[in-house]
N, C-alpha and C. Protein backbone atom coordinates (compact mmCIF):
# COMPACT_ATOMS: atom_id res chain seq x y z
N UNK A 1 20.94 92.61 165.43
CA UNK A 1 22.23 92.08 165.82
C UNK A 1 22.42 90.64 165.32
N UNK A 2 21.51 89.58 165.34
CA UNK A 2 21.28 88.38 165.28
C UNK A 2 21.78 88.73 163.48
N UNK A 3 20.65 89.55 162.84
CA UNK A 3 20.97 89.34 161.37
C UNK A 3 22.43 89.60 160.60
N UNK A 4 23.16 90.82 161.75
CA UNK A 4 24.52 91.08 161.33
C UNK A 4 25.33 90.52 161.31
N UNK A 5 25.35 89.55 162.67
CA UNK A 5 26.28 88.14 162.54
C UNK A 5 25.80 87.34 161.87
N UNK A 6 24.83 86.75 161.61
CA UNK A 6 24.42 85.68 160.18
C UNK A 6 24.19 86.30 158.90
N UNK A 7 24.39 87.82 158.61
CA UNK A 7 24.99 88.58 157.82
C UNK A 7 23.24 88.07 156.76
N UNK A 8 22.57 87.87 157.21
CA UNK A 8 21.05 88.28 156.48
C UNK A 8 20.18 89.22 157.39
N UNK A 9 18.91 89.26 156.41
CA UNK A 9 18.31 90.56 157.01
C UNK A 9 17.00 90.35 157.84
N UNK A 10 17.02 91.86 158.90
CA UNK A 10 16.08 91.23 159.86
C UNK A 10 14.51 90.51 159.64
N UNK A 11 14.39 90.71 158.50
CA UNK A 11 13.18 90.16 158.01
C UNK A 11 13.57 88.40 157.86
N UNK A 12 14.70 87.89 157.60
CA UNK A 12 15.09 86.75 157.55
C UNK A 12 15.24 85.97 158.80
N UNK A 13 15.68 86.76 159.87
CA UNK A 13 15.58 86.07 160.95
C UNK A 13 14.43 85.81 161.75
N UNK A 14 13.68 87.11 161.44
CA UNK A 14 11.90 86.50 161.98
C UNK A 14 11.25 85.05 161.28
N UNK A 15 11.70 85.22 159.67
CA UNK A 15 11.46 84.12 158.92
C UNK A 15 11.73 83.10 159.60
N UNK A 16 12.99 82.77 159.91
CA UNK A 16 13.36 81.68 160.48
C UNK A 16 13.38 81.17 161.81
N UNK A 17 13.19 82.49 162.41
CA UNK A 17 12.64 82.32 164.52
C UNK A 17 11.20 82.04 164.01
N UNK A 18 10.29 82.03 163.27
CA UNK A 18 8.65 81.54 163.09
C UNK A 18 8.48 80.42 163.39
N UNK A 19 9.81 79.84 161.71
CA UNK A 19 9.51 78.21 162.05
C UNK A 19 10.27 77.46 163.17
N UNK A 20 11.20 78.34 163.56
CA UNK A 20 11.79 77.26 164.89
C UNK A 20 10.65 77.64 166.13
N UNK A 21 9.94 78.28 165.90
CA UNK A 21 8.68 78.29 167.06
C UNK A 21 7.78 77.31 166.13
N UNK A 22 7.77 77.52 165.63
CA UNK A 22 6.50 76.30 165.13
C UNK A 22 6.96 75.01 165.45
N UNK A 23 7.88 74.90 164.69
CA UNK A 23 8.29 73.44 165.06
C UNK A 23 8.97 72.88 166.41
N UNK A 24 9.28 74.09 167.06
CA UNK A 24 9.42 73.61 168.41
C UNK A 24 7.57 73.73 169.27
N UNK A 25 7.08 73.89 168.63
CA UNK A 25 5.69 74.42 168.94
C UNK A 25 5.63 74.92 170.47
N UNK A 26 6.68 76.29 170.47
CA UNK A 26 6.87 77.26 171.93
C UNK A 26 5.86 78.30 171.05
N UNK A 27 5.46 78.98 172.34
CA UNK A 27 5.42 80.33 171.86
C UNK A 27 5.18 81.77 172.49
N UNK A 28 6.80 81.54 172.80
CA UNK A 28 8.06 82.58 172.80
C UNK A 28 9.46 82.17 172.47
N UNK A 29 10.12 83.19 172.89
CA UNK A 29 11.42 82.52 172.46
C UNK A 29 11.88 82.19 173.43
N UNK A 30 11.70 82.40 174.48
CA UNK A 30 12.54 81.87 175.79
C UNK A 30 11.68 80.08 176.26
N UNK A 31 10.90 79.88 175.68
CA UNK A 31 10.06 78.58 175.72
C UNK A 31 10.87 77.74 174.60
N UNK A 32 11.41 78.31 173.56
CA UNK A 32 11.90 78.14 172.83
C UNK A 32 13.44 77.28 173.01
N UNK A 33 14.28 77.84 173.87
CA UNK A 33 15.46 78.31 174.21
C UNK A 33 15.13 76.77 175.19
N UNK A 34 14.18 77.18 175.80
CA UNK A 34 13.95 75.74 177.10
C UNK A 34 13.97 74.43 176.19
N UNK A 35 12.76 74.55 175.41
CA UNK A 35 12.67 73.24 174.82
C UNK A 35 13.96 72.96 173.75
N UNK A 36 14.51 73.82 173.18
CA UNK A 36 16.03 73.48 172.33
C UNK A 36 16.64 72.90 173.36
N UNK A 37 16.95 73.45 174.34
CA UNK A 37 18.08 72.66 175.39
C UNK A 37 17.76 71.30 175.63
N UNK A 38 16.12 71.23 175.99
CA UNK A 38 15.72 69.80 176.69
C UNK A 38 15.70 68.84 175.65
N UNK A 39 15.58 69.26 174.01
CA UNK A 39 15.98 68.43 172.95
C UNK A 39 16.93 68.25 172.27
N UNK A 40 18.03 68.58 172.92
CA UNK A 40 19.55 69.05 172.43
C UNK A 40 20.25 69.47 171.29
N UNK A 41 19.23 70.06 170.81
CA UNK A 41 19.08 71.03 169.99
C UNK A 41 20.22 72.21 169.77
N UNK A 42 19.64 72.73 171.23
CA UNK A 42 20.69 73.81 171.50
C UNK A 42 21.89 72.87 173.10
N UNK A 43 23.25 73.70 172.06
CA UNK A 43 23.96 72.70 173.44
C UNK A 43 25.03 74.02 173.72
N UNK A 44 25.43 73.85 175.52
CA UNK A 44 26.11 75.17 175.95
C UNK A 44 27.58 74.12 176.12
């Protein structure tokens, strides 16, 4: 779903959920999701 709206393929979005876990150095995505928010990263 993720790849259909950014219209690349699901192999691309693992690509790129890797390094936003790495460099958010979570590891999951919902650790992920925490630390984007608390670095405002991600904003609602």
């Amino acid at each position: 779903m993720i790849g259909e709206l950014l219209h690349i393929s699901e192999h691309g979005v693992d690509y790129h959920f890797r390094n936003i876990l790495r460099k958010l150095e979570a590891d999951s995505r919902i650790t992920a999701v925490v630390k984007g928010l608390y670095y405002g990263v991600i904003s609602v």
